[in-house]
Protein backbone atom coordinates (compact mmCIF):
# COMPACT_ATOMS: atom_id res chain seq x y z
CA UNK A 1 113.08 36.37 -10.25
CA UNK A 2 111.82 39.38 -12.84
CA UNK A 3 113.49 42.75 -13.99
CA UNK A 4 112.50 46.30 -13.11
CA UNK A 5 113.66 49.57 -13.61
CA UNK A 6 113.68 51.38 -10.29
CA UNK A 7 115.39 54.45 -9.06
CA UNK A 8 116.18 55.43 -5.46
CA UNK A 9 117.24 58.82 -5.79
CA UNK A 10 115.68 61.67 -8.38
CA UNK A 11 117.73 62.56 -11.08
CA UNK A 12 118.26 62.21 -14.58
CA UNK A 13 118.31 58.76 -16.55
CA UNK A 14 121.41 58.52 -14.76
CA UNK A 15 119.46 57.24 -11.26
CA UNK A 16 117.46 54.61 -13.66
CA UNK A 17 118.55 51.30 -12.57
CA UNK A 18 117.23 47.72 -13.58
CA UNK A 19 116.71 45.60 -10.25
CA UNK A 20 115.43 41.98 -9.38
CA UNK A 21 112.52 41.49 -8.18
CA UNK A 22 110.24 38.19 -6.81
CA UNK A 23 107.66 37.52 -9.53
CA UNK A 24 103.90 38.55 -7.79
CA UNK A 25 101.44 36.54 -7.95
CA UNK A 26 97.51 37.82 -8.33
CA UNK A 27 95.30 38.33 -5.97
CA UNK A 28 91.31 38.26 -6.08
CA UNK A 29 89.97 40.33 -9.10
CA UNK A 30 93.57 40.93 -10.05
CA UNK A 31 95.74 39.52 -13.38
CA UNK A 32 98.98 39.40 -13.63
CA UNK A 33 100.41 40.56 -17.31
CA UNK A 34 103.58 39.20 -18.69
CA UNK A 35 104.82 42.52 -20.21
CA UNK A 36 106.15 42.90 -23.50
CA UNK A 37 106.92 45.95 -24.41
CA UNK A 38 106.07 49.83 -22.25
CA UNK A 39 105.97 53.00 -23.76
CA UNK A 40 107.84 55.82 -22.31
CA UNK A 41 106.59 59.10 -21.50
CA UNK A 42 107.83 62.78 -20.78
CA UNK A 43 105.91 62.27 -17.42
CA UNK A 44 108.07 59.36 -16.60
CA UNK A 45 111.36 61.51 -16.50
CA UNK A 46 109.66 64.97 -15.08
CA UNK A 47 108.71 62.50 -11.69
CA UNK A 48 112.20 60.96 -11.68
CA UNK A 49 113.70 64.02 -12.32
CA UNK A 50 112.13 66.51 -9.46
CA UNK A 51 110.93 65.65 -6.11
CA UNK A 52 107.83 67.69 -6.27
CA UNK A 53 106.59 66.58 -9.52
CA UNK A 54 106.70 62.73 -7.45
CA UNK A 55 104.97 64.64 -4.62
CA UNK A 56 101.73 65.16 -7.03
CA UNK A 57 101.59 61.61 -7.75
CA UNK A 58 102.43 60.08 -4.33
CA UNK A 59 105.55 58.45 -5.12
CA UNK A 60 108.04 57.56 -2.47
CA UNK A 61 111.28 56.19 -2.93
CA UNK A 62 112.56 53.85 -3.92
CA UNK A 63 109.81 53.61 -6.96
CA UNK A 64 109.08 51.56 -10.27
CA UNK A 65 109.07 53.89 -13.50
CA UNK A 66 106.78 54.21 -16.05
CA UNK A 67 102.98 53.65 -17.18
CA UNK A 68 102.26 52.60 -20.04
CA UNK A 69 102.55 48.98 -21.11
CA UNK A 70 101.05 45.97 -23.29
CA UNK A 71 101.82 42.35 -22.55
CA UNK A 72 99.84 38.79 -22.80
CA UNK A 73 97.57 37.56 -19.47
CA UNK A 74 100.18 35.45 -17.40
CA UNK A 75 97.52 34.60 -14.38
CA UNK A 76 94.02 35.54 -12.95
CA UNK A 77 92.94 35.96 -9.51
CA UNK A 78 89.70 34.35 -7.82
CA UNK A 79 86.94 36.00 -9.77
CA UNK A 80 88.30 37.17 -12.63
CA UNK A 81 86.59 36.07 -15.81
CA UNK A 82 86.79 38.55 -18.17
CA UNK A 83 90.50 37.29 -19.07
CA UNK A 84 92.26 34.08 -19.64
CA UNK A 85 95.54 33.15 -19.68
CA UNK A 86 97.19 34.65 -22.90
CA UNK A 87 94.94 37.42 -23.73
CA UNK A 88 97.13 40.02 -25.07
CA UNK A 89 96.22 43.50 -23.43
CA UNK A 90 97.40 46.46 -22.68
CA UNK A 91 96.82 49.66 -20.06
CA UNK A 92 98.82 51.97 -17.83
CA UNK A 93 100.41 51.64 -14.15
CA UNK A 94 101.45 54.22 -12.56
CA UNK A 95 105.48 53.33 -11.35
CA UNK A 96 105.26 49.66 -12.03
CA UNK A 97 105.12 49.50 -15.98
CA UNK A 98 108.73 48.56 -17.00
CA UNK A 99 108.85 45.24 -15.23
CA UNK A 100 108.66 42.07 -16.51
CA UNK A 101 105.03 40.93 -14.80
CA UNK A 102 102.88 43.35 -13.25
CA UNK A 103 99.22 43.10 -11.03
CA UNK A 104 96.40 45.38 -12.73
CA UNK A 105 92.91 44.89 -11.42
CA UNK A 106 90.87 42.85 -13.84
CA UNK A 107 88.56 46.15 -14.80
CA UNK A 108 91.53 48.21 -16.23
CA UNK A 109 92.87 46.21 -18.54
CA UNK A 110 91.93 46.57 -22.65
CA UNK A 111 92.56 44.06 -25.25
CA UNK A 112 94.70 44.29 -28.13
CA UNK A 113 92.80 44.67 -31.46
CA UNK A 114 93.23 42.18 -33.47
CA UNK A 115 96.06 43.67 -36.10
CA UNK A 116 97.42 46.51 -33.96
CA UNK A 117 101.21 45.28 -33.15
CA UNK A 118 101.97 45.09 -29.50
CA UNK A 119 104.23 47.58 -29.12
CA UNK A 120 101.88 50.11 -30.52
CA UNK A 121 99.05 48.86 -27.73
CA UNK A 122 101.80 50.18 -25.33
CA UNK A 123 101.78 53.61 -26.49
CA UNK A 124 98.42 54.32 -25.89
CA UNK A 125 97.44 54.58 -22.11
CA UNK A 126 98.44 58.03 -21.47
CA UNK A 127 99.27 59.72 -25.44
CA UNK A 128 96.41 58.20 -26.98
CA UNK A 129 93.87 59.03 -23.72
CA UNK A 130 95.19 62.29 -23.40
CA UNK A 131 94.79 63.02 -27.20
CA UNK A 132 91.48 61.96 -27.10
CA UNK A 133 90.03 64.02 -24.17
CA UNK A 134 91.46 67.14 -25.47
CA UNK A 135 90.15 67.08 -28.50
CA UNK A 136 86.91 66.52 -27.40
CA UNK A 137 86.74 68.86 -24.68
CA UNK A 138 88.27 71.63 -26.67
CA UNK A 139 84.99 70.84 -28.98
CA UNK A 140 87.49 70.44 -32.42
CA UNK A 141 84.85 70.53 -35.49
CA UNK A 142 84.38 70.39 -39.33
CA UNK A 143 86.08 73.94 -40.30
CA UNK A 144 88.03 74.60 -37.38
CA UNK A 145 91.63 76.09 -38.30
CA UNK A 146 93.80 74.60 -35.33
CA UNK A 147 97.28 75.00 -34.32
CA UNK A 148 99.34 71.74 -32.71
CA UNK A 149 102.40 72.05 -31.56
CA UNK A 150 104.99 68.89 -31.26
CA UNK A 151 102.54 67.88 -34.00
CA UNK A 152 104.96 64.54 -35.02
CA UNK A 153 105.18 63.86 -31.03
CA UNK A 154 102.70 60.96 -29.46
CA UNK A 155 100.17 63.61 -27.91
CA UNK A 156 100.40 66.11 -30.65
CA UNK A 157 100.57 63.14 -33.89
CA UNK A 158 97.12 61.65 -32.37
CA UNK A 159 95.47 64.66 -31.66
CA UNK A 160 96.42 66.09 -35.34
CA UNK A 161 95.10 62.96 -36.85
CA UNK A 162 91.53 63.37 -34.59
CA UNK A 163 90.94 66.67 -36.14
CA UNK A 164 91.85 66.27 -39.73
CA UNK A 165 89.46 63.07 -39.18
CA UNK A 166 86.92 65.69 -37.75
CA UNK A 167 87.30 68.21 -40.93
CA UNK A 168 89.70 70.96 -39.17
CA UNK A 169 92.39 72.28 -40.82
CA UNK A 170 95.70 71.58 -38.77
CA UNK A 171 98.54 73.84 -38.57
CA UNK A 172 101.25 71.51 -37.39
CA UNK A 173 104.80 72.80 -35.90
CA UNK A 174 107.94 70.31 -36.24
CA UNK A 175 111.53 69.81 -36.77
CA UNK A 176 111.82 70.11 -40.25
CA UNK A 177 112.81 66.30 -40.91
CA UNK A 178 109.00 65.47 -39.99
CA UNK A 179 107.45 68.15 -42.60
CA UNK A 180 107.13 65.54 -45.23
CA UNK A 181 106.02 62.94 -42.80
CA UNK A 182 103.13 65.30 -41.50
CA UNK A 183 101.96 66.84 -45.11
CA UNK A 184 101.02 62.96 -45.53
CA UNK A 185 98.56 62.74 -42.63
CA UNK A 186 96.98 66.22 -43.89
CA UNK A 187 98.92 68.23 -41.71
CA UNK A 188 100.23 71.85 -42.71
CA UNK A 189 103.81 71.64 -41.01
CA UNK A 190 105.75 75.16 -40.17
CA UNK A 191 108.82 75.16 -38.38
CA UNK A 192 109.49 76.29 -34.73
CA UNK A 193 111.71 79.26 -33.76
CA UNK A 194 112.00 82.94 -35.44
CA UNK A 195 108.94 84.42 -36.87
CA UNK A 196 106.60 81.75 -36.36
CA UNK A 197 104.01 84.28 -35.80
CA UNK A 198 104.40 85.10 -39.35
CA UNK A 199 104.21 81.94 -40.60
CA UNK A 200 101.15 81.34 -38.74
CA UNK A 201 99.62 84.24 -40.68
CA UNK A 202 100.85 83.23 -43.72
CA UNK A 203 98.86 79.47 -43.55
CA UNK A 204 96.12 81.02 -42.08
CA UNK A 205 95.15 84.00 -43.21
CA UNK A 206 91.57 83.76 -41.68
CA UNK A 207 92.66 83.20 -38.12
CA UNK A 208 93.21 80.20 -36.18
CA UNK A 209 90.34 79.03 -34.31
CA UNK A 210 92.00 76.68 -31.42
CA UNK A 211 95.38 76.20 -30.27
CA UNK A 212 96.73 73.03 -28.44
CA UNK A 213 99.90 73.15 -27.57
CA UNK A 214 102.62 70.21 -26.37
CA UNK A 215 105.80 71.79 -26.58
CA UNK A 216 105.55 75.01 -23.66
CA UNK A 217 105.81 78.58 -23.85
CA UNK A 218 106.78 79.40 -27.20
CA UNK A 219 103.60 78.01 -28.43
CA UNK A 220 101.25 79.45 -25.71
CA UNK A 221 103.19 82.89 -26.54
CA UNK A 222 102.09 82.66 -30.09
CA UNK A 223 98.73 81.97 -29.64
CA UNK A 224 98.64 84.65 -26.94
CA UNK A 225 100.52 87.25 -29.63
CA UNK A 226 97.63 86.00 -32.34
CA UNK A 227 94.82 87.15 -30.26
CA UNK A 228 93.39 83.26 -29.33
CA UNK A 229 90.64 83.71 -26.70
CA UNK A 230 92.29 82.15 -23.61
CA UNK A 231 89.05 79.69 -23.32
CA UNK A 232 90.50 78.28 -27.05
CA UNK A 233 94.16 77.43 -25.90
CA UNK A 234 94.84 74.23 -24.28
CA UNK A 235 98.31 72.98 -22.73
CA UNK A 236 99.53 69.86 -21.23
CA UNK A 237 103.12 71.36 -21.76
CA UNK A 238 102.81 73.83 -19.23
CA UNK A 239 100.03 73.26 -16.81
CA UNK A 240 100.55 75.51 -13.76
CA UNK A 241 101.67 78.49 -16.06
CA UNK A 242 98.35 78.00 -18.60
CA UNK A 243 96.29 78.07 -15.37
CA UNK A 244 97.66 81.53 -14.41
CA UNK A 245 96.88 82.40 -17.63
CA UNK A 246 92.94 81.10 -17.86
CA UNK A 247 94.17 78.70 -20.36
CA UNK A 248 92.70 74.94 -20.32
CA UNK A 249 94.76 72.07 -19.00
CA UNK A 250 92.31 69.21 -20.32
CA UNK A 251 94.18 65.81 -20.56
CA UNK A 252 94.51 62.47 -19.33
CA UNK A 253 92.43 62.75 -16.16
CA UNK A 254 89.03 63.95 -18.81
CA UNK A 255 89.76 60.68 -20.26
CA UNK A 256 87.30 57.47 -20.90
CA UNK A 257 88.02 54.07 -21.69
CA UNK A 258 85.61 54.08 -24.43
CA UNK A 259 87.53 56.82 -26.43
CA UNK A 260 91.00 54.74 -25.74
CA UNK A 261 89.25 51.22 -27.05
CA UNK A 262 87.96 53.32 -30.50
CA UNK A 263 91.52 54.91 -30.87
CA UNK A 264 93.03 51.75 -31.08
CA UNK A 265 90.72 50.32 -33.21
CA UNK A 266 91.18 52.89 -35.40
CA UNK A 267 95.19 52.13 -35.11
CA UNK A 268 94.49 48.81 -35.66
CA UNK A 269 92.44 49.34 -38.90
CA UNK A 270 95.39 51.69 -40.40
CA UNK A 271 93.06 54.72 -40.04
CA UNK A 272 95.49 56.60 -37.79
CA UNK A 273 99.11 56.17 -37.65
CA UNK A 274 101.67 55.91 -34.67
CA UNK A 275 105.03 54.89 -35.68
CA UNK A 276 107.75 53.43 -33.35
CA UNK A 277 110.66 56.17 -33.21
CA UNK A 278 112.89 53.74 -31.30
CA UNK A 279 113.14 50.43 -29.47
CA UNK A 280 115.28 49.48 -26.44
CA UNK A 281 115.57 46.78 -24.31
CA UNK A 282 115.16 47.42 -20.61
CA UNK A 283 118.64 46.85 -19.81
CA UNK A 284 119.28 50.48 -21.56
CA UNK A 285 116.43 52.75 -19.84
CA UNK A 286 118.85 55.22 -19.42
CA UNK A 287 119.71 55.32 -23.24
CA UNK A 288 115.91 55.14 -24.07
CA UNK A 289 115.72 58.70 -21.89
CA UNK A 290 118.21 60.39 -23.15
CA UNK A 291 116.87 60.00 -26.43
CA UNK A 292 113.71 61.19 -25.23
CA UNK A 293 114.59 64.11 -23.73
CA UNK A 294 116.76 65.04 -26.76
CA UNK A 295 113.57 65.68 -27.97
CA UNK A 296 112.02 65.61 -32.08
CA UNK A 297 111.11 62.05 -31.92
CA UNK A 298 108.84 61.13 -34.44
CA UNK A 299 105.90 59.17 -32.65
CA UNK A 300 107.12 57.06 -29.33
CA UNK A 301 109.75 55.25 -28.00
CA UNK A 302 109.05 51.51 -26.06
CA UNK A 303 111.32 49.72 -23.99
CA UNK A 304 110.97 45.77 -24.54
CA UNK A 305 111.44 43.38 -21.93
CA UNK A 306 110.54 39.91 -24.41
């Protein structure tokens, strides 16, 4: 038998419970992954949490949790040759990452770079393709003055590191306790909250050129209150509100695989950073949650299962 976290009811990381489950085996052009460690996500919760947020991604109950994940090849399928047994890799499925073996077809999986710890490989599926694709579709370039907001968060701490890389100036907001942390990386931290406007002007008295915005409204009202052209404001933070507004909504789903494979290479090679916030092991999901939503975590939070 093998561990998963399941719920059977939506709700907070109260419903989170860690079942038994037979261990699958893989079918043709499938491979089964021993997992080690998954990453957690703000998605994860929002789906638990609210019945039409699970709607959207076709999730019935009772359901797995989770996506992203990194683990060593357990087993191939008839006609799989791209693996072998013990290839460490790492990718995302949807509801069935915090287990201890899961199925992924063959052609989804990506392989650890040599260097890059595990549990960092399990961070990456949905922060580091979602970084990615927006800042190449919000066209981020050498001069650019750009403002991130949850700039120490997984999304915000990848995409902050892609355009100091690219020559931009970045404008970071943050709990104060990650200022130091982000004026390391290059980043220009300002605090959330009370005349943030102000500050905004203050660090950049030329404008801001782009805004990209984790954290919700407060953000997208700033940008809004600083004149950004609407086509120059992107949110994953609040997608069906930025869409009333003609903001963009780029993310995940404008994602390649080629832009995840480089990102971790670049991880690998030290060139970008993602620390580990916190570690748990599966038997306290619910603990790993609450954390998470508390909110100002610097980088991610993994649950490990070996």
């Amino acid at each position: 038998m093998a561990r998963r976290v399941q719920f059977a009811q939506f709700g907070g990381p109260e419903v989170l419970e860690v079942v038994e489950q037979e261990v699958p085996d893989a079918g043709p052009g499938e491979v089964r992954v021993r997992v080690h460690t998954a990453g957690l996500n703000p998605v994860d919760w929002k789906i638990a949490a609210d019945p039409q947020n699970a709607s959207r991604f076709n999730v019935t109950l009772p359901a797995g949790n989770g996506n992203d994940f990194a683990g060593v090849v357990d087993r191939v399928g008839d006609g799989v040759s791209q693996w072998k047994v013990g290839d460490p890799v790492f990718g995302g499925a949807r509801m069935h990452a915090q287990a201890d073996y899961i199925l992924a077809r063959a052609e989804t999986l990506n392989s650890v770079p040599d260097g890059m710890p595990i549990e960092q490989a399990a961070c990456l599926d949905i922060a580091g393709r979602t970084a990615t694709a927006i800042v190449r579709r919000m066209d981020v370039a050498d001069g650019d003055t750009v403002l991130v907001s949850a700039a120490a968060g997984g999304v915000g701490l990848l995409v902050s590191q892609l355009c100091v890389r690219l020559g931009a100036t970045v404008i970071g907001t943050a709990s104060t306790g990650n200022h130091d942390f982000l004026r390391d990386l290059g980043v220009l931290p300002l605090a959330y909250g009370d005349g943030l406007i102000e500050r905004i002007r203050d660090a950049a008295p030329h404008g801001v050129d782009i805004v990209l915005d984790h954290a919700g409204r407060e953000t997208l009202d700033t940008a809004e209150a600083l004149g950004i052209p609407a086509d120059r404001i992107n949110t994953i933070a609040e997608k069906p509100y930025g869409a009333t507004r003609g903001f963009n909504t780029f993310g995940r789903a404008e994602s390649t695989t080629d832009e995840l494979r480089a990102l971790a290479a670049r991880i690998a090679e030290g060139a970008i950073v993602l620390p580990i916030a916190a570690r748990y092991p599966i038997e306290q999901v619910r603990d790993a949650y609450e954390r998470q939503i508390a909110g100002h975590v610097r980088g991610k939070i993994v649950l490990t299962l070996s």
